[in-house]
N, C-alpha and C. Protein backbone atom coordinates (compact mmCIF):
# COMPACT_ATOMS: atom_id res chain seq x y z
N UNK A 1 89.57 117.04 110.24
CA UNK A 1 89.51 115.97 111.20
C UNK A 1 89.42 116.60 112.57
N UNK A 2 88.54 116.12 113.27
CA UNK A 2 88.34 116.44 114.79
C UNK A 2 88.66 115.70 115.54
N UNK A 3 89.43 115.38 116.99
CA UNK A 3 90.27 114.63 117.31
C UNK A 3 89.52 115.20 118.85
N UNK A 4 88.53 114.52 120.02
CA UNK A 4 88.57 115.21 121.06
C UNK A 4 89.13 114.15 121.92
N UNK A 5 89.72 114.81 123.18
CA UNK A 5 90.07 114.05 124.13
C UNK A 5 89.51 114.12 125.70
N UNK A 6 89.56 113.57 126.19
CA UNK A 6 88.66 113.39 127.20
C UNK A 6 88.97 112.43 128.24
N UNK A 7 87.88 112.75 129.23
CA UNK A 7 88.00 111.92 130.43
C UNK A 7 86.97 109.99 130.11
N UNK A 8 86.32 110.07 129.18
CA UNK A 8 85.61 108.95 128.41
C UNK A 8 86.68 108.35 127.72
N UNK A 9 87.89 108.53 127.51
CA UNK A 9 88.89 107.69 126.97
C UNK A 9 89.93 108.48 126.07
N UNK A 10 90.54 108.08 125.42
CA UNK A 10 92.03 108.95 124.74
C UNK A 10 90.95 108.85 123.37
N UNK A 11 90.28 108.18 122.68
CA UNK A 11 89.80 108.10 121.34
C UNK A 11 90.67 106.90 120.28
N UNK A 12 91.56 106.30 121.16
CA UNK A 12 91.88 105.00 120.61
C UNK A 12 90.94 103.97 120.00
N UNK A 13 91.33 103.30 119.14
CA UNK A 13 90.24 102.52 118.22
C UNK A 13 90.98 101.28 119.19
N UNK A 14 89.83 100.04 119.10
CA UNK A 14 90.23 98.53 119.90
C UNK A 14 91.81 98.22 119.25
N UNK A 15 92.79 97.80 120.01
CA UNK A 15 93.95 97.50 118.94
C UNK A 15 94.81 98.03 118.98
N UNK A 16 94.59 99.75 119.29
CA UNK A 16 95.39 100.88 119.46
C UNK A 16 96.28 101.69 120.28
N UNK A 17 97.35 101.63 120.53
CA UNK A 17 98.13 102.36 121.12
C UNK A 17 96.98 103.79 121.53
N UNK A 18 96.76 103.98 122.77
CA UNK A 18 96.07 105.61 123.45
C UNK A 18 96.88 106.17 123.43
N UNK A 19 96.59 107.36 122.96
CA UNK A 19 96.60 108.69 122.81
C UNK A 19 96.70 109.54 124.09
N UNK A 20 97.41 109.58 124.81
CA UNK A 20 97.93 110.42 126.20
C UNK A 20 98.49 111.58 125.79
N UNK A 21 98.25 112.76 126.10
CA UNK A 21 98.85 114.08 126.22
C UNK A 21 99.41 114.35 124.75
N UNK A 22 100.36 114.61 124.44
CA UNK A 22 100.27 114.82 122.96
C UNK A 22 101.02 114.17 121.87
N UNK A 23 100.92 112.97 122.10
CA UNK A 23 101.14 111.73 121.47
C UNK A 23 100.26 111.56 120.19
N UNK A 24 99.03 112.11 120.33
CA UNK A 24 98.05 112.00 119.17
C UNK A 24 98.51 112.91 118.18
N UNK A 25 98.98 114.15 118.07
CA UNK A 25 99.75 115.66 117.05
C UNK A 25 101.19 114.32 116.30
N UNK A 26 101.67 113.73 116.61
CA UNK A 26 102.48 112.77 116.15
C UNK A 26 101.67 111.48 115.07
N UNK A 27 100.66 111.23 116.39
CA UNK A 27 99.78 110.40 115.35
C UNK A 27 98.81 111.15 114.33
N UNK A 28 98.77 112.35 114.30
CA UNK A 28 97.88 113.16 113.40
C UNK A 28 98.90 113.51 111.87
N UNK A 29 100.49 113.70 112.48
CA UNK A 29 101.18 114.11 111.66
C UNK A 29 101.08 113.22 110.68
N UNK A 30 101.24 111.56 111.07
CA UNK A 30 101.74 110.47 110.53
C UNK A 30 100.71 110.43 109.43
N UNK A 31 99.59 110.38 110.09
CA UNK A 31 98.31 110.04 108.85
C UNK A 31 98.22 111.63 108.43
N UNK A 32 98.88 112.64 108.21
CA UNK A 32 99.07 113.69 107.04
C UNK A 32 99.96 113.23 105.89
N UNK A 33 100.87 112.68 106.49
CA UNK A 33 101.88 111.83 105.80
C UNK A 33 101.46 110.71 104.74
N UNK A 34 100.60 109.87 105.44
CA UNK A 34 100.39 109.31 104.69
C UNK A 34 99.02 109.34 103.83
N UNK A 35 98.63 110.43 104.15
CA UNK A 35 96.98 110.57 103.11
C UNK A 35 97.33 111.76 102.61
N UNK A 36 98.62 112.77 103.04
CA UNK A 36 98.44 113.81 102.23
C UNK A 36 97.84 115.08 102.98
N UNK A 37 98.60 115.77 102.21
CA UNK A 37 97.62 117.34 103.30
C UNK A 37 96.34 117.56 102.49
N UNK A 38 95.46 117.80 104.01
CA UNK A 38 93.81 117.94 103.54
C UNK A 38 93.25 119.21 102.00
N UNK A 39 94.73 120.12 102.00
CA UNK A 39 94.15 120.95 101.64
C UNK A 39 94.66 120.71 99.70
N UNK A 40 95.74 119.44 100.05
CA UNK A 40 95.79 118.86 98.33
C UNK A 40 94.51 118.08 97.86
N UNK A 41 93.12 117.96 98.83
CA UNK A 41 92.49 117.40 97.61
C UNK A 41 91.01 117.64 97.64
N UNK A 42 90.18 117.11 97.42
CA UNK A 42 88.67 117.93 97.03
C UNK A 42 87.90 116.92 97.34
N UNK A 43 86.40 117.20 97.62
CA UNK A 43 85.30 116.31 97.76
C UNK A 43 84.44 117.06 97.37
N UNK A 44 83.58 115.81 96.37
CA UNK A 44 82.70 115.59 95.55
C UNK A 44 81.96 114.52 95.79
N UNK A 45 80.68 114.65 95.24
CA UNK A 45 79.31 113.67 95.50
C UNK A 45 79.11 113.48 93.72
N UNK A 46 79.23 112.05 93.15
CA UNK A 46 78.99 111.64 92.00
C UNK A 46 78.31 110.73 91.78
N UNK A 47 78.01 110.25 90.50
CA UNK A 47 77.13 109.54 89.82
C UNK A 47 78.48 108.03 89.39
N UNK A 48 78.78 106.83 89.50
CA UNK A 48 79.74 106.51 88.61
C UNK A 48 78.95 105.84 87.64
N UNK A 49 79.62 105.96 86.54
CA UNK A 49 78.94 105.39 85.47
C UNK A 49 80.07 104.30 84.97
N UNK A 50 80.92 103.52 85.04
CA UNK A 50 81.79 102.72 85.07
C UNK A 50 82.90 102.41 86.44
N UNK A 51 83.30 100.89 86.48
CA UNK A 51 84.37 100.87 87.15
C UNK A 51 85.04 99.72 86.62
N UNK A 52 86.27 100.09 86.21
CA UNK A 52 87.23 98.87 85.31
C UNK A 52 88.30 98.69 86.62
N UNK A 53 87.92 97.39 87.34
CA UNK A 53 88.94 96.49 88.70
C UNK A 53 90.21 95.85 88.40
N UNK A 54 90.03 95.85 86.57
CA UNK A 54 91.72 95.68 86.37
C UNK A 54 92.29 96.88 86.20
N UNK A 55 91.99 97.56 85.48
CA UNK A 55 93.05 98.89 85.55
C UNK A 55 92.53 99.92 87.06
N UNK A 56 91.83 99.18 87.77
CA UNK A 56 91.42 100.31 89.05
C UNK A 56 91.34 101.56 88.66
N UNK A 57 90.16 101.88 87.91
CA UNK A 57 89.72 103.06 87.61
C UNK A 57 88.01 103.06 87.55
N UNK A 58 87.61 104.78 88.18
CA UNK A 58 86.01 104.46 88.04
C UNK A 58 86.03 105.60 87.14
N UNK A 59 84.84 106.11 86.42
CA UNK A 59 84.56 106.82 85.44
C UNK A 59 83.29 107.77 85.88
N UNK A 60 83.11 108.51 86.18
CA UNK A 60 82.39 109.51 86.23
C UNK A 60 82.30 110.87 85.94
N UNK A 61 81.28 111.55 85.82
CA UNK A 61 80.87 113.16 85.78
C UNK A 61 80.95 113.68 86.74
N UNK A 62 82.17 114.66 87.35
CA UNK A 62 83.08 115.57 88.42
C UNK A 62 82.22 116.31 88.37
N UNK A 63 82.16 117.29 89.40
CA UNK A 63 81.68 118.99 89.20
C UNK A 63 82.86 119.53 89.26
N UNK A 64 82.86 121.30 89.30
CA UNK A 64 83.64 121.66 89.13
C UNK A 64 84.35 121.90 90.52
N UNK A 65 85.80 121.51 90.04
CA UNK A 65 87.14 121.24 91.44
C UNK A 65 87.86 122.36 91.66
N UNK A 66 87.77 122.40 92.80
CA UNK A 66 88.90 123.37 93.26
C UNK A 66 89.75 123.01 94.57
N UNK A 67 90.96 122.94 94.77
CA UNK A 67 91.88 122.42 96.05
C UNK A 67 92.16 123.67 96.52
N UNK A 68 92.22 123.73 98.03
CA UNK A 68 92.44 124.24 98.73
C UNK A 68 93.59 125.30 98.72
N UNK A 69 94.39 124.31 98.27
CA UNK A 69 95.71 125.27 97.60
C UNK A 69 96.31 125.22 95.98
N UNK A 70 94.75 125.35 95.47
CA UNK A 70 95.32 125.66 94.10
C UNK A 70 95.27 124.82 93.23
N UNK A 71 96.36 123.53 93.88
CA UNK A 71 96.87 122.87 92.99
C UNK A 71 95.82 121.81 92.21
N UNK A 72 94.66 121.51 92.31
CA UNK A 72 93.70 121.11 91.22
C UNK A 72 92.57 121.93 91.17
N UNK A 73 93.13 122.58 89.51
CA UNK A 73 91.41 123.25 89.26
C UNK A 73 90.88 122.54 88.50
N UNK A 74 89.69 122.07 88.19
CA UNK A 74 89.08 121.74 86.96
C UNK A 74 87.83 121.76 86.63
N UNK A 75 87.44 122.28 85.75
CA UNK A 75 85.97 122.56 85.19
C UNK A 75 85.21 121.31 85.21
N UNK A 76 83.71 121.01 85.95
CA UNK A 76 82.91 119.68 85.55
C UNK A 76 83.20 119.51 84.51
N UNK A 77 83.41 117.82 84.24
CA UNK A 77 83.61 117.06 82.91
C UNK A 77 83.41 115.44 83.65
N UNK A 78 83.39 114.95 82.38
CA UNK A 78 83.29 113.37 82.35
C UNK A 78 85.38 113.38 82.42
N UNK A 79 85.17 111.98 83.46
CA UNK A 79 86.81 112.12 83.53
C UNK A 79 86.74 110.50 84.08
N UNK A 80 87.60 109.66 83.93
CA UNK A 80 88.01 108.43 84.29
C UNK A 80 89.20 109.04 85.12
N UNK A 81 89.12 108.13 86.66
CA UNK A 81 90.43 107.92 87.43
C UNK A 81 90.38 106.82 88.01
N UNK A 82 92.00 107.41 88.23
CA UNK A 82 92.64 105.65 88.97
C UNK A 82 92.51 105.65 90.25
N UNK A 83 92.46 104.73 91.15
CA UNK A 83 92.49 104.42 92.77
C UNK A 83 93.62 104.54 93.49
N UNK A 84 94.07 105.06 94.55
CA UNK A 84 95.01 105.28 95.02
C UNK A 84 95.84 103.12 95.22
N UNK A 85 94.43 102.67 95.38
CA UNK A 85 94.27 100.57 95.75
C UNK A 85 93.24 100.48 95.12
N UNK A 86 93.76 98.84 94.95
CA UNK A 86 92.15 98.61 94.08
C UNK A 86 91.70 98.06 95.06
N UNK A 87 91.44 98.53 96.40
CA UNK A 87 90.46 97.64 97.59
C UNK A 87 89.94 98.53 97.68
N UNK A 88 90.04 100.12 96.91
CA UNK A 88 89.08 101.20 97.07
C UNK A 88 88.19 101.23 96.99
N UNK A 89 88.14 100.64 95.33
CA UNK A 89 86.95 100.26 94.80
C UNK A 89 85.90 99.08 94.94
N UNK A 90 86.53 98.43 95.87
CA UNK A 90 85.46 97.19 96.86
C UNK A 90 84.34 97.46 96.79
N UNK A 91 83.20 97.29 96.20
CA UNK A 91 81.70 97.27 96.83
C UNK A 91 80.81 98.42 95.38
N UNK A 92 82.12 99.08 95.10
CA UNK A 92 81.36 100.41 94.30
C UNK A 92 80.64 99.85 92.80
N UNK A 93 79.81 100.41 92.13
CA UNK A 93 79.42 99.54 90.91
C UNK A 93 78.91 100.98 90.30
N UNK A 94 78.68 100.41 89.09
CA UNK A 94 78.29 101.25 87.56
C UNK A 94 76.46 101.55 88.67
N UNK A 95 76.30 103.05 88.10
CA UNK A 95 74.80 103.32 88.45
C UNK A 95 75.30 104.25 90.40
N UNK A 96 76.24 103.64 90.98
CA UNK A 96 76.20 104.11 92.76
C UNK A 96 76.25 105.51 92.83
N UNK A 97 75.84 106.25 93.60
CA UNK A 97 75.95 107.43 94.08
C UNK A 97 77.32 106.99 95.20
N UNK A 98 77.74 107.97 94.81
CA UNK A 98 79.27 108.30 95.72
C UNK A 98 79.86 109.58 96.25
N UNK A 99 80.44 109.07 97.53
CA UNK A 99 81.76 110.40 97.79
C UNK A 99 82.48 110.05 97.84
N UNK A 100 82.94 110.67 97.08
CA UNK A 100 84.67 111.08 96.30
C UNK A 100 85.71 112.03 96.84
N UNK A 101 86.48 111.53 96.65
CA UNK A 101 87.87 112.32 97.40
C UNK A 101 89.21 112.09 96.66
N UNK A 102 89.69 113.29 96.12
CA UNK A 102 90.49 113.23 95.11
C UNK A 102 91.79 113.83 95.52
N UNK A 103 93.35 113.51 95.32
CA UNK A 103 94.16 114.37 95.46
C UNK A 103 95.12 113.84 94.51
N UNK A 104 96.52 115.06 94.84
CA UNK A 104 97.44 114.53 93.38
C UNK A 104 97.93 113.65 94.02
N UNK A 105 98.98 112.38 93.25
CA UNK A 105 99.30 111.32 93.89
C UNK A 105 100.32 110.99 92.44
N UNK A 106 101.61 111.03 92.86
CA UNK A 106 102.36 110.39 91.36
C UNK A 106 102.08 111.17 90.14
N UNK A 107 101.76 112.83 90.24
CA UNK A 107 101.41 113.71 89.19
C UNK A 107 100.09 113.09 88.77
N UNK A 108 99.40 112.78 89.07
CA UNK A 108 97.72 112.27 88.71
C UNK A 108 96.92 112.39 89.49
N UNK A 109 95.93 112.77 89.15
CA UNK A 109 94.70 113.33 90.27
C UNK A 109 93.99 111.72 90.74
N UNK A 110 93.87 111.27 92.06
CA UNK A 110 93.81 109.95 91.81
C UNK A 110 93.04 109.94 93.08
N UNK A 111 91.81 108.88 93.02
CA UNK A 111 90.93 108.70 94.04
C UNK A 111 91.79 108.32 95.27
N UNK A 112 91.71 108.72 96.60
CA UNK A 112 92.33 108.25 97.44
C UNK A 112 91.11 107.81 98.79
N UNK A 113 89.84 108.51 98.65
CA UNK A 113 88.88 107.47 98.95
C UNK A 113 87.69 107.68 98.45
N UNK A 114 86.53 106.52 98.62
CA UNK A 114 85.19 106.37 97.67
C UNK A 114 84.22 105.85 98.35
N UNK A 115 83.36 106.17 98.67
CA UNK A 115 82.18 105.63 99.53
C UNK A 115 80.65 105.74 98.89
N UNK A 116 80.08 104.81 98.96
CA UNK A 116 78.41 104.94 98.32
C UNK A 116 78.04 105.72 99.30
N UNK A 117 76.88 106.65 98.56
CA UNK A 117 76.22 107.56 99.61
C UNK A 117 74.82 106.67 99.87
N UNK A 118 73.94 107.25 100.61
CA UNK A 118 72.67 106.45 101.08
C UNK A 118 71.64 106.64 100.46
């Protein structure tokens, strides 16, 4: 994540408490906190070939994973996972090209975000 600051504004979104002097390293911590450190999880570009919205899980062919620190290796395979929310999976369908973003979550490797690619 790149975070610049400037004389064009603090980088506050409409809504948002600005970001003055180093108020933002607090707000950077918070969303580590709550998404997790960058280096627990991996990105990947996939194919999905299923998505089941009751059990919030999509199904696709991974390549092969590696985390930053270790803690997920895994060889490409066909693998079903769960959504960190099922508002993840909003919009995604059987056939989409996607990026994927995976980390551990509750001992399970679990989508924590998903986006169609273009």
């Amino acid at each position: 994540m790149l975070l610049v600051l400037g004389a064009a504004g603090s980088g506050a979104r409409a809504g948002e408490p600005s970001t003055d002097g180093f108020e933002w390293l607090s707000r950077l911590e918070r969303l580590q906190a709550e998404r997790g450190d960058p280096a627990r999880h991996v990105h990947f570009d996939a194919r999905v070939e299923s998505v089941d919205r009751g059990s919030g899980t999509v199904t696709m062919v991974h390549p092969e994973m590696r985390s930053g620190d270790g803690f997920i290796v895994m060889p490409r395979m066909h693998m079903t996972f769960h959504a960190i929310a099922f508002s993840k999976l909003r919009g995604i369908e059987a056939g989409d090209a996607v990026h994927t973003v995976v980390g551990r979550h509750k001992g399970a490797i679990m989508i924590t975000q998903i986006r169609k690619l273009r």
